[in-house]
PDB file of N, CA and C in Angstrom:
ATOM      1  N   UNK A   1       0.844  -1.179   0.000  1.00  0.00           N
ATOM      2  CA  UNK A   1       0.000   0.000   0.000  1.00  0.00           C
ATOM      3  C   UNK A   1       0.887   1.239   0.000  1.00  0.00           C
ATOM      4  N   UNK A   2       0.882   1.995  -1.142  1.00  0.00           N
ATOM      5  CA  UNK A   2       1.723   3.245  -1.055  1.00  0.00           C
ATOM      6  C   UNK A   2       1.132   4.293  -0.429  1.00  0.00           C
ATOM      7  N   UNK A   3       1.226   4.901  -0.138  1.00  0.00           N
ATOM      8  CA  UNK A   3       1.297   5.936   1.053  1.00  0.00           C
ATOM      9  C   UNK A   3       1.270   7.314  -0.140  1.00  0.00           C
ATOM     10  N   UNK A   4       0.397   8.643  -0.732  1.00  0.00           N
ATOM     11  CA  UNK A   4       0.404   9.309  -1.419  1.00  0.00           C
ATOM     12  C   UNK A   4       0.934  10.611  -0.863  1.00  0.00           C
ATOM     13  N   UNK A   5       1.883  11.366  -1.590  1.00  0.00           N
ATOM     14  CA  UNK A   5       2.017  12.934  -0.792  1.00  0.00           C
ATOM     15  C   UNK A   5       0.855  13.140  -0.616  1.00  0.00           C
ATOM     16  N   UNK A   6      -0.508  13.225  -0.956  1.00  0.00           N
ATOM     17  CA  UNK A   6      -1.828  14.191  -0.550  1.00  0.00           C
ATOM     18  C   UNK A   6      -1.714  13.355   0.783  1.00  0.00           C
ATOM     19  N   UNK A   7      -1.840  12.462   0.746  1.00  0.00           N
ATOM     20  CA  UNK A   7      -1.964  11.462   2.205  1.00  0.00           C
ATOM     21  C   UNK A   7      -1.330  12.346   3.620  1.00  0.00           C
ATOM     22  N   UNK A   8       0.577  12.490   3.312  1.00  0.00           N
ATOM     23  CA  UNK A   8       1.271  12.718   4.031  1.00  0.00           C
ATOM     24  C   UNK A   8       0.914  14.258   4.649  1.00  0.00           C
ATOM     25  N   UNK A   9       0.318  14.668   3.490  1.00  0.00           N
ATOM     26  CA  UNK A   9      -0.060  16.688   3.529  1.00  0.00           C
ATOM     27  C   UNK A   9      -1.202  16.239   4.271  1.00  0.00           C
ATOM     28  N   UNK A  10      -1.804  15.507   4.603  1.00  0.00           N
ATOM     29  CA  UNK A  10      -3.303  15.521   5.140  1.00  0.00           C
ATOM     30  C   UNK A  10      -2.559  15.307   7.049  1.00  0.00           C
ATOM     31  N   UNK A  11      -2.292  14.064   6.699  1.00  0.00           N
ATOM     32  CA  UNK A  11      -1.409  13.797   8.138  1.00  0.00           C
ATOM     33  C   UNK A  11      -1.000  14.678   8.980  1.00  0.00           C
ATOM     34  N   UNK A  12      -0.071  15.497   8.038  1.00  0.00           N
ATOM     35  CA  UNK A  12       0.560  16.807   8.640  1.00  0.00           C
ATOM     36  C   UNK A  12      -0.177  17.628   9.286  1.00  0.00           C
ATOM     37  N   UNK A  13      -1.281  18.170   8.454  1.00  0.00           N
ATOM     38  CA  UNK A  13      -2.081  19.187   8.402  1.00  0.00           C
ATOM     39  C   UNK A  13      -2.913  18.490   9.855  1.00  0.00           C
ATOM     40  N   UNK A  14      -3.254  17.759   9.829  1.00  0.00           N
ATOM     41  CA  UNK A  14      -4.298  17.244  11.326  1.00  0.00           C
ATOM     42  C   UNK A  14      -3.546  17.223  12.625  1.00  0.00           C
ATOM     43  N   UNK A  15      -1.642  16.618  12.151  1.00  0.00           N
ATOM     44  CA  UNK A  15      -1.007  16.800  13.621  1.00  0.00           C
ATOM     45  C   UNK A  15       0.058  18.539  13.671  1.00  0.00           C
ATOM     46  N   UNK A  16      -0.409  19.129  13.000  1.00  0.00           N
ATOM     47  CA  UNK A  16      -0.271  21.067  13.176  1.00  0.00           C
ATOM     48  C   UNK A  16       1.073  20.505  12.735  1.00  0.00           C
ATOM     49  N   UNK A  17       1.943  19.476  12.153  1.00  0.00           N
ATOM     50  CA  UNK A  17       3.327  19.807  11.531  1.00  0.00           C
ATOM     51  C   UNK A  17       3.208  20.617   9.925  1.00  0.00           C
ATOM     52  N   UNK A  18       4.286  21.662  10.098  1.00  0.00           N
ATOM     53  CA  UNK A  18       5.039  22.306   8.765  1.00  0.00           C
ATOM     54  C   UNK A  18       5.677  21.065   8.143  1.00  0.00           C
ATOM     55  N   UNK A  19       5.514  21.138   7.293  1.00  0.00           N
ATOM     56  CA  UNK A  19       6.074  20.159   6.253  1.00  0.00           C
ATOM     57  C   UNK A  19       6.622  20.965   4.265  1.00  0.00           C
ATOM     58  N   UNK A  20       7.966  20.786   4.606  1.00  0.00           N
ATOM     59  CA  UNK A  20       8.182  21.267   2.823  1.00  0.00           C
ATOM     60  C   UNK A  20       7.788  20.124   2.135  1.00  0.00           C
ATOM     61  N   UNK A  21       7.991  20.201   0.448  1.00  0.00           N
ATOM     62  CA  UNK A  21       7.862  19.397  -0.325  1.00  0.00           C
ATOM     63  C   UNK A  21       8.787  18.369  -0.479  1.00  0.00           C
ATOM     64  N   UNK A  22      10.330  18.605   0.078  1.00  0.00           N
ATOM     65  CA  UNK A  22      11.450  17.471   0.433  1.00  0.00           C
ATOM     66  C   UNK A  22      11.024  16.430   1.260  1.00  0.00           C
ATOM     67  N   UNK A  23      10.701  16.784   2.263  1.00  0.00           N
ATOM     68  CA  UNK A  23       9.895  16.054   3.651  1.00  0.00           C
ATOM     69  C   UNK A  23       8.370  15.600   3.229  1.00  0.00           C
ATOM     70  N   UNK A  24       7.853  16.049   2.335  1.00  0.00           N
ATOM     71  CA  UNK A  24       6.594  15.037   2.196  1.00  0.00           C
ATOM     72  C   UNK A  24       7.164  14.026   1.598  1.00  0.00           C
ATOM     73  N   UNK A  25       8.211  13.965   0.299  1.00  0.00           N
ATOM     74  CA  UNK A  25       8.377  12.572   0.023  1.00  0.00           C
ATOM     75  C   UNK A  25       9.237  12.082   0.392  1.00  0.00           C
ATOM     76  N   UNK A  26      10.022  12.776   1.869  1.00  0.00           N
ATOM     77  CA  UNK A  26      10.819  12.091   2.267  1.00  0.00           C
ATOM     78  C   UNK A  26       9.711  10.367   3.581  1.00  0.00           C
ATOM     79  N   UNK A  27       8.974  11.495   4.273  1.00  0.00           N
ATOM     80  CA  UNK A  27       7.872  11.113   4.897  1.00  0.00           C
ATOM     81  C   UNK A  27       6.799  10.133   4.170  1.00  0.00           C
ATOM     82  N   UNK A  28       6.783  10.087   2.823  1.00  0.00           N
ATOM     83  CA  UNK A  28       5.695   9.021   2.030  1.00  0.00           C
ATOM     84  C   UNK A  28       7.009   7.567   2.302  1.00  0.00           C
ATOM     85  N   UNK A  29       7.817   7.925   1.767  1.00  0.00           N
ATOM     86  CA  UNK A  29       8.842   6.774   1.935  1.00  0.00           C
ATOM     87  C   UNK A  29       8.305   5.988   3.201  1.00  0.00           C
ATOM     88  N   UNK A  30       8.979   6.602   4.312  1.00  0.00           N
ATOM     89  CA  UNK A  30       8.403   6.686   5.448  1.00  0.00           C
ATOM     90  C   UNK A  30       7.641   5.844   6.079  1.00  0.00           C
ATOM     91  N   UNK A  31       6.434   6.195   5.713  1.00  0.00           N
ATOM     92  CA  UNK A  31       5.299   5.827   5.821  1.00  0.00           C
ATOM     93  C   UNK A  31       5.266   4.407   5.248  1.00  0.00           C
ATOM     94  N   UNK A  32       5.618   4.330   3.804  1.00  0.00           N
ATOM     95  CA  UNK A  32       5.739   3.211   2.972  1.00  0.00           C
ATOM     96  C   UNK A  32       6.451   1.977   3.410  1.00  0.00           C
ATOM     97  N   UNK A  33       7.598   2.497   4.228  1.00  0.00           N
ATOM     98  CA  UNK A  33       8.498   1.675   5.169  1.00  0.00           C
ATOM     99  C   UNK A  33       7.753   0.885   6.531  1.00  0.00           C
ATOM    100  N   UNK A  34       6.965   1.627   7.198  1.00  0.00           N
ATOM    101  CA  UNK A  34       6.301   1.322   8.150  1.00  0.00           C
ATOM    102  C   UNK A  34       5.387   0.371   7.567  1.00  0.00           C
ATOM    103  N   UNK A  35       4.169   0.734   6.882  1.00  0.00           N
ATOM    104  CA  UNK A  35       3.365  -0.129   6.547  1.00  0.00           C
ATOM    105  C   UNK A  35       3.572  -1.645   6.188  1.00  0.00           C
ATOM    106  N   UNK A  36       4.992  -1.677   5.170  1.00  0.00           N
ATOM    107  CA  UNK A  36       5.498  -2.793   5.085  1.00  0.00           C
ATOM    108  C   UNK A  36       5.864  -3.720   6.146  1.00  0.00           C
ATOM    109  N   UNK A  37       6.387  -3.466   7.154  1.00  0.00           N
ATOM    110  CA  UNK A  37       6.701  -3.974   8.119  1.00  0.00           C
ATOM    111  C   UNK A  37       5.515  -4.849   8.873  1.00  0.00           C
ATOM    112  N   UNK A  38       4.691  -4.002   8.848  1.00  0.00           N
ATOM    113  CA  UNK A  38       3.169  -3.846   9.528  1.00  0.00           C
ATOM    114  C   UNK A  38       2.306  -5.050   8.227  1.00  0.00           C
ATOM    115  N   UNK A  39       2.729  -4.982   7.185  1.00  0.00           N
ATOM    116  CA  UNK A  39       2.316  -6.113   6.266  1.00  0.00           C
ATOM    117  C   UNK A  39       2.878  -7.608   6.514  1.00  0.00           C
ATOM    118  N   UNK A  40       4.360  -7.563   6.969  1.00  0.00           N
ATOM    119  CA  UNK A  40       4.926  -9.020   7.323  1.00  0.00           C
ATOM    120  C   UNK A  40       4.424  -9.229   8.648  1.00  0.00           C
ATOM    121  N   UNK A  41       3.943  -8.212   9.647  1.00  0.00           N
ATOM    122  CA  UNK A  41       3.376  -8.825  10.804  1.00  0.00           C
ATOM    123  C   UNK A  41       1.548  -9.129  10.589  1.00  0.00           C
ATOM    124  N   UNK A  42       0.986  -9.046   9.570  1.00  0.00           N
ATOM    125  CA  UNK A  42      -0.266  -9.533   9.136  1.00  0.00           C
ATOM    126  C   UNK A  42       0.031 -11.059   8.533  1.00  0.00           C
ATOM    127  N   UNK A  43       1.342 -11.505   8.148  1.00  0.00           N
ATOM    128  CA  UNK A  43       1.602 -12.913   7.538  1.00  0.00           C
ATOM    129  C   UNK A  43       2.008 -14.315   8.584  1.00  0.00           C
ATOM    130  N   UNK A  44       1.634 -13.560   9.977  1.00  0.00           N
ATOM    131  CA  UNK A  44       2.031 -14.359  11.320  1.00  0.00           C
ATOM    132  C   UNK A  44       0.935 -15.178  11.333  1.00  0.00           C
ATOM    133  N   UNK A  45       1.156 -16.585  11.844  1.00  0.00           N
ATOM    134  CA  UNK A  45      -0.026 -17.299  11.996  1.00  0.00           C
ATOM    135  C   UNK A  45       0.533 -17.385  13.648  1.00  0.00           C
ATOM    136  N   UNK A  46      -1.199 -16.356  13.648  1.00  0.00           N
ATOM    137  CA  UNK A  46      -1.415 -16.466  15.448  1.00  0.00           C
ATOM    138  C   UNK A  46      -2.599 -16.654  16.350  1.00  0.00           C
ATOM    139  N   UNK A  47      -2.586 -17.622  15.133  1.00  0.00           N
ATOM    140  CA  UNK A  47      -4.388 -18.116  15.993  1.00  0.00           C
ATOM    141  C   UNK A  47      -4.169 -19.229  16.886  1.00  0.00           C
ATOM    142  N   UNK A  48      -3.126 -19.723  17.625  1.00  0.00           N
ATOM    143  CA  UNK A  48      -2.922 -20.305  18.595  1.00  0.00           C
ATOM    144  C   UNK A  48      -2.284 -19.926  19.491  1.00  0.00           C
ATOM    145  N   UNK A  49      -2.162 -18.069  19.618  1.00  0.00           N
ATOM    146  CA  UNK A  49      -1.266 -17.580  20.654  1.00  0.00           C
ATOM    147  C   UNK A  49      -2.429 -16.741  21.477  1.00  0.00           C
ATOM    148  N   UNK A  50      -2.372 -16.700  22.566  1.00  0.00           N
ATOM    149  CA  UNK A  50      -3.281 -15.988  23.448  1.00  0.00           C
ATOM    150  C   UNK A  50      -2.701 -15.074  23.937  1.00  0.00           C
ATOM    151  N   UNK A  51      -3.247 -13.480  23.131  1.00  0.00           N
ATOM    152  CA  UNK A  51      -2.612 -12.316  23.229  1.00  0.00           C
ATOM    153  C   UNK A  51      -2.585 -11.760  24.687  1.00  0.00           C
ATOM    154  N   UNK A  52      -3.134 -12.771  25.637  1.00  0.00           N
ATOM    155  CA  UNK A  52      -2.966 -12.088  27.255  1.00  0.00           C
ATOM    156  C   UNK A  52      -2.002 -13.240  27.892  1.00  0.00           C
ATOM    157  N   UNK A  53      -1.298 -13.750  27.412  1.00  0.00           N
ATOM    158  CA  UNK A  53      -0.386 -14.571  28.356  1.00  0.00           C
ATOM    159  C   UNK A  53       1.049 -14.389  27.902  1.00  0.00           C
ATOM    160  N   UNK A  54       1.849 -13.780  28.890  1.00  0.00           N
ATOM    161  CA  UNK A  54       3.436 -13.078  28.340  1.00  0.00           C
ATOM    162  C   UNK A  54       4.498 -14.449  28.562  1.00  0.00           C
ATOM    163  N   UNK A  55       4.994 -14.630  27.717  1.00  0.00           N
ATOM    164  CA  UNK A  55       5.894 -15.718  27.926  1.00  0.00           C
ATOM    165  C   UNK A  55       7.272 -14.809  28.876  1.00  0.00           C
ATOM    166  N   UNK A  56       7.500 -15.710  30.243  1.00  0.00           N
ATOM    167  CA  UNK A  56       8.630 -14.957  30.677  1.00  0.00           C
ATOM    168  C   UNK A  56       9.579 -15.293  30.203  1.00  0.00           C
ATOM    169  N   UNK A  57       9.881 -16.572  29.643  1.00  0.00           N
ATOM    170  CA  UNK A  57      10.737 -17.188  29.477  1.00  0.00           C
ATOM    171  C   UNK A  57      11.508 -15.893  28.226  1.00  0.00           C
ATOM    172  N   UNK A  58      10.621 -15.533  27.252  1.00  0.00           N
ATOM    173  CA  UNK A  58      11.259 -14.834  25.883  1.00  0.00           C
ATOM    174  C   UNK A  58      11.894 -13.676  26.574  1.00  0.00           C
ATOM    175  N   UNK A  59      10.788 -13.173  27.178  1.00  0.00           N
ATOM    176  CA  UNK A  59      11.094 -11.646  27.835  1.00  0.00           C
ATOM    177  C   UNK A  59      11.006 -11.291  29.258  1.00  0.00           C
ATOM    178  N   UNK A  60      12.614 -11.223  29.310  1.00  0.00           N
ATOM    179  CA  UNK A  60      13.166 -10.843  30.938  1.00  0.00           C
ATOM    180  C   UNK A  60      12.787  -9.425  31.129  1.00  0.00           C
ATOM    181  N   UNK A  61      12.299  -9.620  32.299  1.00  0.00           N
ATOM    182  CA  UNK A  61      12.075  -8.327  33.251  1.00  0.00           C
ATOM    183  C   UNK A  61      12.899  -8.327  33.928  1.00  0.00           C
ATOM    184  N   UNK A  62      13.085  -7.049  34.743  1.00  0.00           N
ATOM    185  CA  UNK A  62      13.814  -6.729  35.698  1.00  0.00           C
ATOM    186  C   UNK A  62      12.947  -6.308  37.012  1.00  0.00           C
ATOM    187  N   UNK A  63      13.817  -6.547  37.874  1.00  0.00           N
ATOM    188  CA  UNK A  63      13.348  -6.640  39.197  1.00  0.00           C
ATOM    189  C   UNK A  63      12.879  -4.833  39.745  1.00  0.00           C
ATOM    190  N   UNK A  64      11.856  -4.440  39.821  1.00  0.00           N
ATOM    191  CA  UNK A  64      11.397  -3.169  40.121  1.00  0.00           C
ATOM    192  C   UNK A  64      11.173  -3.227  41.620  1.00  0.00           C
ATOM    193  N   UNK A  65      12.492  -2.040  41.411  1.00  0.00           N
ATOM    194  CA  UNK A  65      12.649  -1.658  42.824  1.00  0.00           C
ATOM    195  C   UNK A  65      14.029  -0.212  42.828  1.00  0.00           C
ATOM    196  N   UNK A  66      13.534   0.804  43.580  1.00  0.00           N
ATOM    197  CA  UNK A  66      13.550   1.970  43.595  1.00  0.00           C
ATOM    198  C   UNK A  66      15.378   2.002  43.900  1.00  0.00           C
ATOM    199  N   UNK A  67      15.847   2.882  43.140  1.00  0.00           N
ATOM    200  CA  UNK A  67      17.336   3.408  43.357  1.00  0.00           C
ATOM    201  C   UNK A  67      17.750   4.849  43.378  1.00  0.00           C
ATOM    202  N   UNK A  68      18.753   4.962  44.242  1.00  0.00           N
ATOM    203  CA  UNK A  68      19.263   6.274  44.507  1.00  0.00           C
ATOM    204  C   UNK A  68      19.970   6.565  43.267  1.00  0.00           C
ATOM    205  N   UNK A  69      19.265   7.755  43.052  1.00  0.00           N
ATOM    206  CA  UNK A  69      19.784   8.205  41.423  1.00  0.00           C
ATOM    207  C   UNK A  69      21.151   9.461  42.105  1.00  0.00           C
ATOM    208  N   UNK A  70      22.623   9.246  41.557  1.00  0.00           N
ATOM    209  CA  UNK A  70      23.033  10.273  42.339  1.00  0.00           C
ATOM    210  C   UNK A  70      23.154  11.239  41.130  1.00  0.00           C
ATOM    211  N   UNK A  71      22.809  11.775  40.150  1.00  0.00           N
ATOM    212  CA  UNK A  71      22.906  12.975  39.027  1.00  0.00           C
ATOM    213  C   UNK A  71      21.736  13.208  39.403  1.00  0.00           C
ATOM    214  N   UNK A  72      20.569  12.964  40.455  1.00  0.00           N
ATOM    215  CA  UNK A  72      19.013  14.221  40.990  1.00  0.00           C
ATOM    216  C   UNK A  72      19.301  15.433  40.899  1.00  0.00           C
ATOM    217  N   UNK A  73      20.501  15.645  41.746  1.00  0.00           N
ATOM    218  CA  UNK A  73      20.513  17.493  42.226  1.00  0.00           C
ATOM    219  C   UNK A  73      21.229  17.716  41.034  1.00  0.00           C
ATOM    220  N   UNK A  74      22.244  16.988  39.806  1.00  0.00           N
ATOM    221  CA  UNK A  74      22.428  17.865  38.788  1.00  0.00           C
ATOM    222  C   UNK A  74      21.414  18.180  37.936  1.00  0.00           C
ATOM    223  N   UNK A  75      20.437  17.581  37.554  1.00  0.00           N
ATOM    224  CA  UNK A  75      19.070  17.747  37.216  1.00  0.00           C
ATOM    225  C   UNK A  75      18.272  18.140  37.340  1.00  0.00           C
ATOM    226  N   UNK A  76      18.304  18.752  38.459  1.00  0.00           N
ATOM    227  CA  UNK A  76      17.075  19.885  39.338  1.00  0.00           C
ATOM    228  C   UNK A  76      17.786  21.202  38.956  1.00  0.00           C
ATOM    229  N   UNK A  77      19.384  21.006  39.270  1.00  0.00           N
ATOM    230  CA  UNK A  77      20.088  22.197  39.365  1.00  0.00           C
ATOM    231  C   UNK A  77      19.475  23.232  37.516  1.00  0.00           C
ATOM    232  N   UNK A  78      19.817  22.247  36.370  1.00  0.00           N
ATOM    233  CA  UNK A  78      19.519  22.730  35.368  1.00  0.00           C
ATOM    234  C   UNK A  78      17.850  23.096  34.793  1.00  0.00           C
ATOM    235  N   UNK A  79      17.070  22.565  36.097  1.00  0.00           N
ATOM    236  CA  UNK A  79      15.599  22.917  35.209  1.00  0.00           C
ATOM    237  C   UNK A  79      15.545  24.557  35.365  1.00  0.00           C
ATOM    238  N   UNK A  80      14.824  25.166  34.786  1.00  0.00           N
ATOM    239  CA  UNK A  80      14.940  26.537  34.689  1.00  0.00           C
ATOM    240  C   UNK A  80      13.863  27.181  35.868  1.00  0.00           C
ATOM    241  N   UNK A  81      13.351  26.365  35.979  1.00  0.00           N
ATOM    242  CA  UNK A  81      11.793  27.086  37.413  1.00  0.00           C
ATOM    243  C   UNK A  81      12.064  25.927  38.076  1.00  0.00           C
ATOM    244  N   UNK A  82      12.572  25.833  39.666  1.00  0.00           N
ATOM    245  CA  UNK A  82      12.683  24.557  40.391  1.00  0.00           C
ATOM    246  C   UNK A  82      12.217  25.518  41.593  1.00  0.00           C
ATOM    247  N   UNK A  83      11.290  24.191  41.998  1.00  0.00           N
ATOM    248  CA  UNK A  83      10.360  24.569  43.341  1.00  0.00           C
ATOM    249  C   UNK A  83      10.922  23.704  43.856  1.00  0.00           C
ATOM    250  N   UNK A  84      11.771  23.361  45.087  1.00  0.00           N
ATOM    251  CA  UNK A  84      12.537  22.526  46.339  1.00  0.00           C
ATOM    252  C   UNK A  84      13.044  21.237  45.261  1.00  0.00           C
ATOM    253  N   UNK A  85      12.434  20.211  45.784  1.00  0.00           N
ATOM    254  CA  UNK A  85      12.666  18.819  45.156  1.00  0.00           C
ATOM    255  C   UNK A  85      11.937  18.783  43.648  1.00  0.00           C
ATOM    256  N   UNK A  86      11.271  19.783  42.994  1.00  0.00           N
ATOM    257  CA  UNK A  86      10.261  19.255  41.964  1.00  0.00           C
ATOM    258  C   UNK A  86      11.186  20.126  40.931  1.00  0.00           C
ATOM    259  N   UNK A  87      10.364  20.438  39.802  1.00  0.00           N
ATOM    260  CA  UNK A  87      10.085  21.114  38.729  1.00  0.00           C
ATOM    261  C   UNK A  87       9.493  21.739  38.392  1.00  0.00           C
ATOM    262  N   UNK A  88       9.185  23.179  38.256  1.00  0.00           N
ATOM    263  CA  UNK A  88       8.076  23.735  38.220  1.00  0.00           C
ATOM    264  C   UNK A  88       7.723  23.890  36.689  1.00  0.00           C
ATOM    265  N   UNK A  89       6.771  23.181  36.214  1.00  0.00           N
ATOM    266  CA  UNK A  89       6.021  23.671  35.170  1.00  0.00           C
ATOM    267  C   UNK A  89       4.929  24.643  34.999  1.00  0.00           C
ATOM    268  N   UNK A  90       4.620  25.034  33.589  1.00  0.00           N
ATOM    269  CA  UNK A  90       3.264  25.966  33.447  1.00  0.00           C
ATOM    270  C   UNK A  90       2.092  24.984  33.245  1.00  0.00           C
ATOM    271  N   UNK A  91       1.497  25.185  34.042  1.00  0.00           N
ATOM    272  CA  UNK A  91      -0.072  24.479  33.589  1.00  0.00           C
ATOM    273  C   UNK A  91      -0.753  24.446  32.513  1.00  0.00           C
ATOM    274  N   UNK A  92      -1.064  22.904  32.138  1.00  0.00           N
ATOM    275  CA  UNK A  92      -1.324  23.003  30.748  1.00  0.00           C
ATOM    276  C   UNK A  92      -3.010  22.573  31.028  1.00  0.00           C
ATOM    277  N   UNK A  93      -3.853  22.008  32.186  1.00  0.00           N
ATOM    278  CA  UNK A  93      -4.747  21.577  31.928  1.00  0.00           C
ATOM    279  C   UNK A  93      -6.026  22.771  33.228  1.00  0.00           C
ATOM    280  N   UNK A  94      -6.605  23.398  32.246  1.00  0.00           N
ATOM    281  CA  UNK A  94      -7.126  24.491  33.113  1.00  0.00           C
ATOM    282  C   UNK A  94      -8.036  23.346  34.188  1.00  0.00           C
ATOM    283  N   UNK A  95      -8.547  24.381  35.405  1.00  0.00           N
ATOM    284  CA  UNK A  95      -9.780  23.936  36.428  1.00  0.00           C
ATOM    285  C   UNK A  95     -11.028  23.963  35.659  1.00  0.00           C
ATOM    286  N   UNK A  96     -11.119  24.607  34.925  1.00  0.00           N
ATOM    287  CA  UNK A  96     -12.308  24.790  34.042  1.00  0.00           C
ATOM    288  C   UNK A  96     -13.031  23.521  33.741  1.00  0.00           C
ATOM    289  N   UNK A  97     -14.157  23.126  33.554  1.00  0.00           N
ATOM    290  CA  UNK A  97     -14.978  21.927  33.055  1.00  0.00           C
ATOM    291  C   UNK A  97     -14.395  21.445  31.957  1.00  0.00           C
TER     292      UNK A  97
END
């Protein structure tokens, strides 16, 4: 399935990106690349895998559990608005309904 510049200009246009005419067909490529991928994972036969049971065996986790990060205070030091231990951001989600 090719992926059309009008396509990519539409895309753009809905997620507020600027886009030149280099970058739309750099971005159809792109796109074209993804889908493919997304086509060899439609050629899986997986009607005997039960999409809620994680094999541990394939995929190791790690043990979650909390560590002393010691670069914190260089990291606080560089945010530009720091309230004590935090970060101060601008509010993005009004009280409003």
């Amino acid at each position: 399935m090719a992926i059309s510049e009008q396509e990519v200009r539409k895309v753009a246009l809905l997620a507020r990106l600027e886009v030149d005419e280099e970058e739309v067909r750099s971005l159809a490529h792109h796109f074209d690349s993804i889908l493919e991928h997304f086509g060899k994972l439609n050629e899986l036969d997986l009607d005997n895998i039960d999409p809620f049971v994680m094999d541990e065996t394939q995929t190791p986790l790690r043990e979650d559990r909390a560590e002393k990060w010691e670069l914190r205070e260089d990291a606080l030091n560089e945010a530009s608005h720091r309230d004590g231990d935090f970060f101060r951001v601008p509010r993005i989600v009004s009280e409003e309904g």
